[in-house]
PDB file of N, CA and C in Angstrom:
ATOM      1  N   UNK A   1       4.807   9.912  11.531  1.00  0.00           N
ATOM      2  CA  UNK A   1       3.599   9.465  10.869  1.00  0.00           C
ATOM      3  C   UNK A   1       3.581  10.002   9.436  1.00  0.00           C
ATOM      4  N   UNK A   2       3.127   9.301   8.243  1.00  0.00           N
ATOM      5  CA  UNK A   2       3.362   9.353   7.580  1.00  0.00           C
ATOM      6  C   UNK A   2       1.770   9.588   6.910  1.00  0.00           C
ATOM      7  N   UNK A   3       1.633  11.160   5.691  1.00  0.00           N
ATOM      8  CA  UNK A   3       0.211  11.387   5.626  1.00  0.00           C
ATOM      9  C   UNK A   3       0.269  11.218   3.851  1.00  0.00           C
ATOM     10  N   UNK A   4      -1.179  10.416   3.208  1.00  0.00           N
ATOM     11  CA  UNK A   4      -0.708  10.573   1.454  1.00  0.00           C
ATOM     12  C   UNK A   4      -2.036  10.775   1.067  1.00  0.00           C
ATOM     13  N   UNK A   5      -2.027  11.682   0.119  1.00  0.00           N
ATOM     14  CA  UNK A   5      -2.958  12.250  -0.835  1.00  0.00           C
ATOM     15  C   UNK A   5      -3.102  10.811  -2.123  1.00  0.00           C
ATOM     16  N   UNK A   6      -4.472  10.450  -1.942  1.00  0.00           N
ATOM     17  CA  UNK A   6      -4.641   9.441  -3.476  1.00  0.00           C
ATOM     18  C   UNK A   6      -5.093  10.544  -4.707  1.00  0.00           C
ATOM     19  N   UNK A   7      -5.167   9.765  -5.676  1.00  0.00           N
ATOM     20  CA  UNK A   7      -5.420  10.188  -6.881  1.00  0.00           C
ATOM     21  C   UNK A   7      -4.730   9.449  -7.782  1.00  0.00           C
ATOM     22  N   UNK A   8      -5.358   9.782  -9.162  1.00  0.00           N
ATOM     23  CA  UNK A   8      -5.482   9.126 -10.436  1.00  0.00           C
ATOM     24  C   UNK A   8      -6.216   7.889 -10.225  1.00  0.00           C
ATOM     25  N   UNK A   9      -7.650   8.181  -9.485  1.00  0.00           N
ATOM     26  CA  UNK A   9      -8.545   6.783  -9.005  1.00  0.00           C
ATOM     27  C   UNK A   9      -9.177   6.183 -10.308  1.00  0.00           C
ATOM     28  N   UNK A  10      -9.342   5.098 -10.686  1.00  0.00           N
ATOM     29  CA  UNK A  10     -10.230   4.393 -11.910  1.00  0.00           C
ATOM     30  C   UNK A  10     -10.523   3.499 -10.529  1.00  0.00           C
ATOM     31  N   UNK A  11     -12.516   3.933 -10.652  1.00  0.00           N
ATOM     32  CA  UNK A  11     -12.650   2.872  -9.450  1.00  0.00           C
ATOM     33  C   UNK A  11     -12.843   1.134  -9.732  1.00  0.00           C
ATOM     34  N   UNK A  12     -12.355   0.840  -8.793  1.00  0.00           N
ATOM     35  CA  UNK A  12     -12.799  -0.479  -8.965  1.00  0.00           C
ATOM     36  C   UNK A  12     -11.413  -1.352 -10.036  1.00  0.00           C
ATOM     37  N   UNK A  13     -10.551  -0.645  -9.816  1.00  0.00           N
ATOM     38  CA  UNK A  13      -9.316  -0.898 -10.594  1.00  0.00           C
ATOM     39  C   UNK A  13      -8.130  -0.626 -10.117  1.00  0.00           C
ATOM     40  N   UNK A  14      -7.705   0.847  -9.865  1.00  0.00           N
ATOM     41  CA  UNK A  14      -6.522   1.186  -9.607  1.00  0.00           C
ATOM     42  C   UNK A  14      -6.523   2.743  -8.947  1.00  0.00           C
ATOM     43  N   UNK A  15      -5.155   3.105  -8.098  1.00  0.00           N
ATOM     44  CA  UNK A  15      -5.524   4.604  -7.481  1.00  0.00           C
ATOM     45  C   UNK A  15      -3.760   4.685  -7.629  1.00  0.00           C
ATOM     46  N   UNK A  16      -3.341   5.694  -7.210  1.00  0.00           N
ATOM     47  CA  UNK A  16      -1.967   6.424  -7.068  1.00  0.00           C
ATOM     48  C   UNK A  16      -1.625   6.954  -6.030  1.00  0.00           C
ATOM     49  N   UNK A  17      -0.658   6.946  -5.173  1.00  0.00           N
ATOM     50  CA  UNK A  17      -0.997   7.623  -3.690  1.00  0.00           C
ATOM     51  C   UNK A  17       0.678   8.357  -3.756  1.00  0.00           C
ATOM     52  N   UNK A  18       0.590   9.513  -3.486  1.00  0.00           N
ATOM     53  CA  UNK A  18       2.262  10.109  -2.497  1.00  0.00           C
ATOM     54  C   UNK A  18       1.529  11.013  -1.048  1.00  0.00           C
ATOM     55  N   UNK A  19       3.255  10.796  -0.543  1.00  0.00           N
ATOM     56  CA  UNK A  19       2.798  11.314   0.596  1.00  0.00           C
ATOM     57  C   UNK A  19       3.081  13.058   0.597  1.00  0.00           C
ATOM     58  N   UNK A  20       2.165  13.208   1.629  1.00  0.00           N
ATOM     59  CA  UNK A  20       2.297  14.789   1.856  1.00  0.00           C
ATOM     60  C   UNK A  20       2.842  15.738   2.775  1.00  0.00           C
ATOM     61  N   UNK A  21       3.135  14.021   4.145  1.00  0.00           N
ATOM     62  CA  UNK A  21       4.251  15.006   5.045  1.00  0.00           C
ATOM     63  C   UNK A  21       4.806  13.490   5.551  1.00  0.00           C
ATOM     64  N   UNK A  22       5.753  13.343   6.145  1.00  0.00           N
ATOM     65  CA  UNK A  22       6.724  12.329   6.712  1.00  0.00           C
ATOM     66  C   UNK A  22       7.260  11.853   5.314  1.00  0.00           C
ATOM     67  N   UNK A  23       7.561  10.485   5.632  1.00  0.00           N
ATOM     68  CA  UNK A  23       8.863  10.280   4.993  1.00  0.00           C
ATOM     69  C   UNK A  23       8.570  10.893   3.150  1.00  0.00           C
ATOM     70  N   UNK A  24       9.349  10.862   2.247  1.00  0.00           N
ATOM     71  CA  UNK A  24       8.943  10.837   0.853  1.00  0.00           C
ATOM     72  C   UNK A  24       8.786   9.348  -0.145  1.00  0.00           C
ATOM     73  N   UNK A  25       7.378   9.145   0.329  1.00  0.00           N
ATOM     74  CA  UNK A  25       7.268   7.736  -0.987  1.00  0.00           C
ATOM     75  C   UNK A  25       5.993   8.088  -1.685  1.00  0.00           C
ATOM     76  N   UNK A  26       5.755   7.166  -2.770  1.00  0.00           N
ATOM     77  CA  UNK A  26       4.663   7.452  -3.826  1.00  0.00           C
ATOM     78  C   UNK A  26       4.365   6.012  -4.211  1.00  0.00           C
ATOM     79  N   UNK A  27       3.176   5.874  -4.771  1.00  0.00           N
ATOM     80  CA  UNK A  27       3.002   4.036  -5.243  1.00  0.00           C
ATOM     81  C   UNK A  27       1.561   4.001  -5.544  1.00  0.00           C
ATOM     82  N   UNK A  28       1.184   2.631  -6.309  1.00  0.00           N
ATOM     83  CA  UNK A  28       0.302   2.622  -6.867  1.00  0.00           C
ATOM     84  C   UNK A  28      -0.360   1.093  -5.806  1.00  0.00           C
ATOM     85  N   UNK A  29      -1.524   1.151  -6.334  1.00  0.00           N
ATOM     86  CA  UNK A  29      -2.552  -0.069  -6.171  1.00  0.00           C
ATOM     87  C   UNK A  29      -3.307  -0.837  -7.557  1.00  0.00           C
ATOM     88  N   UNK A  30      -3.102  -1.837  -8.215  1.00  0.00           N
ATOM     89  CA  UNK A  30      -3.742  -2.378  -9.001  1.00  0.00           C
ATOM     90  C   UNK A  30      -4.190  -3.349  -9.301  1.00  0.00           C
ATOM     91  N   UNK A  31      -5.759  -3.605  -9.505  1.00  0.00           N
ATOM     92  CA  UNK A  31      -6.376  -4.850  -9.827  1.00  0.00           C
ATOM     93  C   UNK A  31      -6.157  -5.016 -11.133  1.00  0.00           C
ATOM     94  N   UNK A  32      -5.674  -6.024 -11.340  1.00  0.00           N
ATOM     95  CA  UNK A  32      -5.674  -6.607 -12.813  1.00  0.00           C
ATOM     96  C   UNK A  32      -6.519  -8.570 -12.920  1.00  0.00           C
ATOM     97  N   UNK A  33      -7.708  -8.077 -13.673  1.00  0.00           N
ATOM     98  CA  UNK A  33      -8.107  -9.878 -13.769  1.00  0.00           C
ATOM     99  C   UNK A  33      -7.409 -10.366 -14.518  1.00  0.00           C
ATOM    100  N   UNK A  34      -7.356 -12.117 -13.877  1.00  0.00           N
ATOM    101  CA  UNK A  34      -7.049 -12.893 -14.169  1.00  0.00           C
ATOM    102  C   UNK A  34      -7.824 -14.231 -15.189  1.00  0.00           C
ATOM    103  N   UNK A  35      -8.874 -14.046 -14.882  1.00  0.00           N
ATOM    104  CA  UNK A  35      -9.748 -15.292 -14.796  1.00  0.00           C
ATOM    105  C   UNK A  35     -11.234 -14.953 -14.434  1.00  0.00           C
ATOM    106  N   UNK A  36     -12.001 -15.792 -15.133  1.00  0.00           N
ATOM    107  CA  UNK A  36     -13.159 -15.528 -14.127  1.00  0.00           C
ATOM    108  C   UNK A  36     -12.912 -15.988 -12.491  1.00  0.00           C
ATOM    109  N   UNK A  37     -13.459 -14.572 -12.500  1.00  0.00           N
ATOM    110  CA  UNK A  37     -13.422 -14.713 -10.462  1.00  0.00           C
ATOM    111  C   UNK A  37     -12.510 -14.517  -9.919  1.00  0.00           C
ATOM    112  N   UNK A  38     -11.463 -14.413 -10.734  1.00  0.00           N
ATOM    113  CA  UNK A  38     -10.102 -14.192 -10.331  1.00  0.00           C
ATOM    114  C   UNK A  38      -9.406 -13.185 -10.637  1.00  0.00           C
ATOM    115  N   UNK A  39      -8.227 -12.404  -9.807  1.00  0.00           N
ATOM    116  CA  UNK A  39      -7.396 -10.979 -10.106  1.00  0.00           C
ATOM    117  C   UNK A  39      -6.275 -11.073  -9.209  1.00  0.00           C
ATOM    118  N   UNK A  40      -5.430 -10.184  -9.549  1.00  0.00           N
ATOM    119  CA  UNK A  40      -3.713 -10.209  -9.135  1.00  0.00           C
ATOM    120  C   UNK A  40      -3.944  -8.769  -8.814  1.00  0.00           C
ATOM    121  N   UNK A  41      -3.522  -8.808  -7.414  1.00  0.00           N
ATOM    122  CA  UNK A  41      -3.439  -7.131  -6.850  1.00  0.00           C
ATOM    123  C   UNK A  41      -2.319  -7.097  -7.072  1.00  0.00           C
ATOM    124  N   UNK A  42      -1.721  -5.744  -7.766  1.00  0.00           N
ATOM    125  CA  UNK A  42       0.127  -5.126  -8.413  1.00  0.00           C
ATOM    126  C   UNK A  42       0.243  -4.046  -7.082  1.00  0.00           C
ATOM    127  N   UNK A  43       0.634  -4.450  -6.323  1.00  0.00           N
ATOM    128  CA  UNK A  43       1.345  -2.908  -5.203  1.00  0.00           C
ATOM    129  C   UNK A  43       2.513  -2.547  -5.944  1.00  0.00           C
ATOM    130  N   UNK A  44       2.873  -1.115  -5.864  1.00  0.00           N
ATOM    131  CA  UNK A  44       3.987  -0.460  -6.026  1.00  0.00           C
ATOM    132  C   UNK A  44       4.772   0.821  -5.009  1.00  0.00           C
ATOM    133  N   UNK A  45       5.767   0.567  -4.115  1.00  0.00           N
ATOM    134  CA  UNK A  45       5.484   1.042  -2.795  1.00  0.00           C
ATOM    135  C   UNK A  45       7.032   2.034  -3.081  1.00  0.00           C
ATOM    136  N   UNK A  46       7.413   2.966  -3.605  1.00  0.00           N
ATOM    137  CA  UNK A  46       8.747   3.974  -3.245  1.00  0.00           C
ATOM    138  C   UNK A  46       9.051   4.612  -2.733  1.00  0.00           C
ATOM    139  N   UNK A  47      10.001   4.407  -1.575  1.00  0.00           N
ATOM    140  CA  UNK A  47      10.129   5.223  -0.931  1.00  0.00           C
ATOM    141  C   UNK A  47      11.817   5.849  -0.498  1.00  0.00           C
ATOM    142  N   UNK A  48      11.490   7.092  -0.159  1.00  0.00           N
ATOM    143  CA  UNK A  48      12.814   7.736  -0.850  1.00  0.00           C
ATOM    144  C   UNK A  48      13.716   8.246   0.804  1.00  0.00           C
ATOM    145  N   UNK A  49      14.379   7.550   1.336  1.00  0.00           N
ATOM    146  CA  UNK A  49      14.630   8.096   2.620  1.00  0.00           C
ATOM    147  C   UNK A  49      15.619   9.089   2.487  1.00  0.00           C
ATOM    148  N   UNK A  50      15.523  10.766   3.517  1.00  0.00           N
ATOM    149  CA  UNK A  50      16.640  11.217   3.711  1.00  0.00           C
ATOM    150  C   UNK A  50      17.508  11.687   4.532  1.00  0.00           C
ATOM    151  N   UNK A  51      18.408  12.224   5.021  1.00  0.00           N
ATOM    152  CA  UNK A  51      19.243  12.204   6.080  1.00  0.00           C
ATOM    153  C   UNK A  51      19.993  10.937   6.297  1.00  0.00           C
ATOM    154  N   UNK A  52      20.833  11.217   7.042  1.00  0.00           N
ATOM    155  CA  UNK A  52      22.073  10.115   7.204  1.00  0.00           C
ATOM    156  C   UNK A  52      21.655   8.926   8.076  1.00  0.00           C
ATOM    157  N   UNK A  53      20.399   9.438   9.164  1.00  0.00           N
ATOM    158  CA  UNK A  53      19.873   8.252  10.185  1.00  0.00           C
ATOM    159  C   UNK A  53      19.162   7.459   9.121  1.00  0.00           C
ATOM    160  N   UNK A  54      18.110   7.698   8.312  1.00  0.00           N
ATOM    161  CA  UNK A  54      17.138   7.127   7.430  1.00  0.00           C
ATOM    162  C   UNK A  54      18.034   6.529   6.471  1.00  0.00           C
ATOM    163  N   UNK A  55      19.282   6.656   6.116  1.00  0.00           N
ATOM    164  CA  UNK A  55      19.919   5.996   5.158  1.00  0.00           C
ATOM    165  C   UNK A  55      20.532   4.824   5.618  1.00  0.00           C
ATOM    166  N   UNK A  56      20.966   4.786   7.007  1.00  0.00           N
ATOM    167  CA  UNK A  56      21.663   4.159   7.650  1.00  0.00           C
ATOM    168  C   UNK A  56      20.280   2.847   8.022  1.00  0.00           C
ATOM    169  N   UNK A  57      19.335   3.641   8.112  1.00  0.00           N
ATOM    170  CA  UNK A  57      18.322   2.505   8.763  1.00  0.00           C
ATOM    171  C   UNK A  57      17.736   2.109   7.671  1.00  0.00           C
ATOM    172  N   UNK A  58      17.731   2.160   6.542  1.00  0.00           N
ATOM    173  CA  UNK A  58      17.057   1.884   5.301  1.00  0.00           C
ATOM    174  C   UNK A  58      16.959   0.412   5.163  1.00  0.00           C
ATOM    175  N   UNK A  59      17.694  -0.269   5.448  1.00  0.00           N
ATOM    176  CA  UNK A  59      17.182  -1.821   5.127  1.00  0.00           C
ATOM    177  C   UNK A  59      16.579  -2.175   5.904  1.00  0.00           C
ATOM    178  N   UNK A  60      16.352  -1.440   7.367  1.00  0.00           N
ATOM    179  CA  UNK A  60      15.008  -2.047   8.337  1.00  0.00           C
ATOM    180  C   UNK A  60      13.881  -1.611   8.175  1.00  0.00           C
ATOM    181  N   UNK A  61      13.796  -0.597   7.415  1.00  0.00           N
ATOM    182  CA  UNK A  61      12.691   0.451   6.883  1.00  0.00           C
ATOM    183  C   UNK A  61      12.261  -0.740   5.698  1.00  0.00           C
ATOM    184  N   UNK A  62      13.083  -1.184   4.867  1.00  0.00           N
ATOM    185  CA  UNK A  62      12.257  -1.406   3.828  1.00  0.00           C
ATOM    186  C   UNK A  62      12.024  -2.840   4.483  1.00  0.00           C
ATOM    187  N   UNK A  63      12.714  -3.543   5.417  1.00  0.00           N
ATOM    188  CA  UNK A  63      12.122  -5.036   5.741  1.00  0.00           C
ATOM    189  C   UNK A  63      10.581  -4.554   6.600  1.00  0.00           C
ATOM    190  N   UNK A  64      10.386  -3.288   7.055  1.00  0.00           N
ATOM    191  CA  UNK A  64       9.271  -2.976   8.018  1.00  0.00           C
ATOM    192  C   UNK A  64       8.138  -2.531   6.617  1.00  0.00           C
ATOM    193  N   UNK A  65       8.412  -2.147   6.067  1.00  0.00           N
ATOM    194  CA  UNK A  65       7.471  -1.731   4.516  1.00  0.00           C
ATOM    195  C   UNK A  65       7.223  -2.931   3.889  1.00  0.00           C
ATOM    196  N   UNK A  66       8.064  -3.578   3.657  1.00  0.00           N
ATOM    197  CA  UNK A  66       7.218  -5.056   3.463  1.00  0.00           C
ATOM    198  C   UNK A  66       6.249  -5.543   4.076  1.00  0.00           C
ATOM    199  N   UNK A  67       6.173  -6.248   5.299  1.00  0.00           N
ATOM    200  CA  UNK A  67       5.716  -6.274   5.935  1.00  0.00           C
ATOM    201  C   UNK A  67       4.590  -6.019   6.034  1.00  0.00           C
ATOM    202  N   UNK A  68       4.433  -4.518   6.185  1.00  0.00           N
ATOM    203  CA  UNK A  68       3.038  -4.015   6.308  1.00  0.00           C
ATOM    204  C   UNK A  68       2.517  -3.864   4.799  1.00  0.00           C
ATOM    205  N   UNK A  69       2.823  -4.394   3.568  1.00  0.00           N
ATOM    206  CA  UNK A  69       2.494  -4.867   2.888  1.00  0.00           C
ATOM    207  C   UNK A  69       1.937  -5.839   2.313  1.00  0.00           C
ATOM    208  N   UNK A  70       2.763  -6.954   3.224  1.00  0.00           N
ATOM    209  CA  UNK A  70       1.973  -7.895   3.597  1.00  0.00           C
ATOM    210  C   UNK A  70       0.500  -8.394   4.393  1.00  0.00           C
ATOM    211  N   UNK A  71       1.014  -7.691   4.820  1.00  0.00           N
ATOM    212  CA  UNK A  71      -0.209  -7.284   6.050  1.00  0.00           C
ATOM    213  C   UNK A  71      -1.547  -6.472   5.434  1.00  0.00           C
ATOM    214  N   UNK A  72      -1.307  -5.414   4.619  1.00  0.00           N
ATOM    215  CA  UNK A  72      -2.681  -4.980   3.977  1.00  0.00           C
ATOM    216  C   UNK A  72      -2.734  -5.878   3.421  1.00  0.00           C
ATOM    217  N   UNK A  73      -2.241  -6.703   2.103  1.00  0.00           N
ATOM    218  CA  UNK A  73      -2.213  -7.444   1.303  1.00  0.00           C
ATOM    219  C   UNK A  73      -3.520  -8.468   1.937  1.00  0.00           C
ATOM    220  N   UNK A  74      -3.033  -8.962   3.097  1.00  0.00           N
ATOM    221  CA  UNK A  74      -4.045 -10.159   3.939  1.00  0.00           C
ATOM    222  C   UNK A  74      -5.153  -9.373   4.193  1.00  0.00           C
ATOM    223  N   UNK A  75      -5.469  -8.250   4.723  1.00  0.00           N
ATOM    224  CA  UNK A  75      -6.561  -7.537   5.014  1.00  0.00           C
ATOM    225  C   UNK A  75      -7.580  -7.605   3.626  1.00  0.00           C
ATOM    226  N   UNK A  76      -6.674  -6.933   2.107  1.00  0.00           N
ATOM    227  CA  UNK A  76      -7.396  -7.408   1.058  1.00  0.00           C
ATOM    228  C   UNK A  76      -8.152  -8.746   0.692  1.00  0.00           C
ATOM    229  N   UNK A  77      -7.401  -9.386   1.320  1.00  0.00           N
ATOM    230  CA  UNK A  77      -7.868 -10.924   0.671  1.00  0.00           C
ATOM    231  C   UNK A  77      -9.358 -11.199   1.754  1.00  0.00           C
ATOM    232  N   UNK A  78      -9.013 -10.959   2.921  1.00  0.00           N
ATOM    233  CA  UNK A  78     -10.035 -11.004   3.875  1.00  0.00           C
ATOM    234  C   UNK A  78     -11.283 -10.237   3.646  1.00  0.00           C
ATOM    235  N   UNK A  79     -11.071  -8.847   3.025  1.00  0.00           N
ATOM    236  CA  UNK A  79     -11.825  -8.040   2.574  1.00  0.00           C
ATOM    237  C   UNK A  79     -13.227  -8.879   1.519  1.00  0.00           C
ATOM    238  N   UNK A  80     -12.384  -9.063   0.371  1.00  0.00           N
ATOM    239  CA  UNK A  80     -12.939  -9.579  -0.533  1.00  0.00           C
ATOM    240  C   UNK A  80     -12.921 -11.246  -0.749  1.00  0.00           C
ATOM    241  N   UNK A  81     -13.408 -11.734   0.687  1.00  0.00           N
ATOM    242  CA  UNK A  81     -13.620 -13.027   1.285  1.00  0.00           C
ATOM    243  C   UNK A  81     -15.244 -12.953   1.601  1.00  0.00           C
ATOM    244  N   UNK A  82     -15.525 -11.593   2.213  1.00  0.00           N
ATOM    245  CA  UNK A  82     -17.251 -11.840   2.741  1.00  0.00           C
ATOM    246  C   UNK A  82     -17.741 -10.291   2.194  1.00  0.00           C
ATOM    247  N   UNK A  83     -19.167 -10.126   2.243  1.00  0.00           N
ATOM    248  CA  UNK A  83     -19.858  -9.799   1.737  1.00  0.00           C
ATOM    249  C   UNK A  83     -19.958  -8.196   3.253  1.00  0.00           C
ATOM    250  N   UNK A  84     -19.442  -8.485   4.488  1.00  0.00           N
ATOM    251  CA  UNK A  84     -19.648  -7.850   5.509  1.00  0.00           C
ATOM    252  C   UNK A  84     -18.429  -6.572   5.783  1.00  0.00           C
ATOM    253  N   UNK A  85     -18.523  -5.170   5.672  1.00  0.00           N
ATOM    254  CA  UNK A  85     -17.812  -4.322   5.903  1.00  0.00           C
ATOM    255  C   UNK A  85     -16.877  -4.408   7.491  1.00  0.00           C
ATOM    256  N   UNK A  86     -16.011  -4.386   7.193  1.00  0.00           N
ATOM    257  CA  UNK A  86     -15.193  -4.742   7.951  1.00  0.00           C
ATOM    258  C   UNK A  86     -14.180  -3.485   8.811  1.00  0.00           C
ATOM    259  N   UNK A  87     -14.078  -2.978  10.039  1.00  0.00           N
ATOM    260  CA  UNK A  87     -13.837  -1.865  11.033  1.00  0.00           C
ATOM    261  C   UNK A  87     -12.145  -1.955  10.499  1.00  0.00           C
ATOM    262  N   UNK A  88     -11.748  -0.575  10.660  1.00  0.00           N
ATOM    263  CA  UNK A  88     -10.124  -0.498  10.390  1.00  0.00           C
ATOM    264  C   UNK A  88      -9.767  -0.536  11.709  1.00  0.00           C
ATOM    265  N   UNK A  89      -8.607  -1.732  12.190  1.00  0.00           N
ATOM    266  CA  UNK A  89      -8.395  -0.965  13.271  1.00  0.00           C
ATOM    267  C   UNK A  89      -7.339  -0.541  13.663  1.00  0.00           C
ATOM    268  N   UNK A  90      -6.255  -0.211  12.678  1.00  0.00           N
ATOM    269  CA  UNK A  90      -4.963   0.447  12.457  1.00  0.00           C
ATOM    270  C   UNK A  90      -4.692   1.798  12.522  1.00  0.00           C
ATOM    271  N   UNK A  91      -5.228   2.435  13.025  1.00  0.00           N
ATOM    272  CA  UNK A  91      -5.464   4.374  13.304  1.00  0.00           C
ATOM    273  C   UNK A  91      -4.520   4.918  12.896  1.00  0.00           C
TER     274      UNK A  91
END
C-alpha cells in the first residue's frame, strides 16, 4: 500500500503529492481553463520502482498506473457533473 503526503496546494487549481512509504513516486494535479465552463485536468504520475522484482514487473505496474488514472480521471468528471458529494469507495 502505497501512503502520500500533498502539498504545494493553490486551491481550486493545483496540489503536489509524493509518497511517504511504499513504492517511490511523486506527481502533480492540475486544472488549467480552457474556455468558459471549460478546463483540462494535467496529471503527472512518477514513479520510481526498485529492486530487481519491481523492475522486472515495471511495464505491468505502469499499464496498472494508468489505469487507475483513468479511473480517477472518470471519478473527476463525474465529480464535477452534479452538484451532490459523492462517498469514496476505494479504501
Amino acid at each position: 500500500m502505497n501512503v502520500a503526503r500533498i502539498f504545494d496546494v493553490d486551491p481550486g487549481r493545483s496540489f503536489a503529492w509524493r509518497t511517504v512509504s511504499g513504492t517511490d513516486a511523486d506527481g502533480t494535479r492540475t486544472v488549467v481553463p480552457s474556455g468558459p465552463g471549460r478546463c483540462r485536468v494535467v496529471l503527472r504520475t512518477v514513479s520510481r520502482p526498485s529492486g530487481a522484482l519491481e523492475t522486472v514487473l515495471r511495464p505491468l505496474v505502469a499499464r496498472a498506473l494508468r489505469r487507475q488514472l483513468v479511473t480517477s480521471t472518470g471519478r473527476l468528471a463525474d465529480l464535477l457533473r452534479t452538484d451532490e458529494p459523492v462517498a469514496r469507495t476505494d479504501a
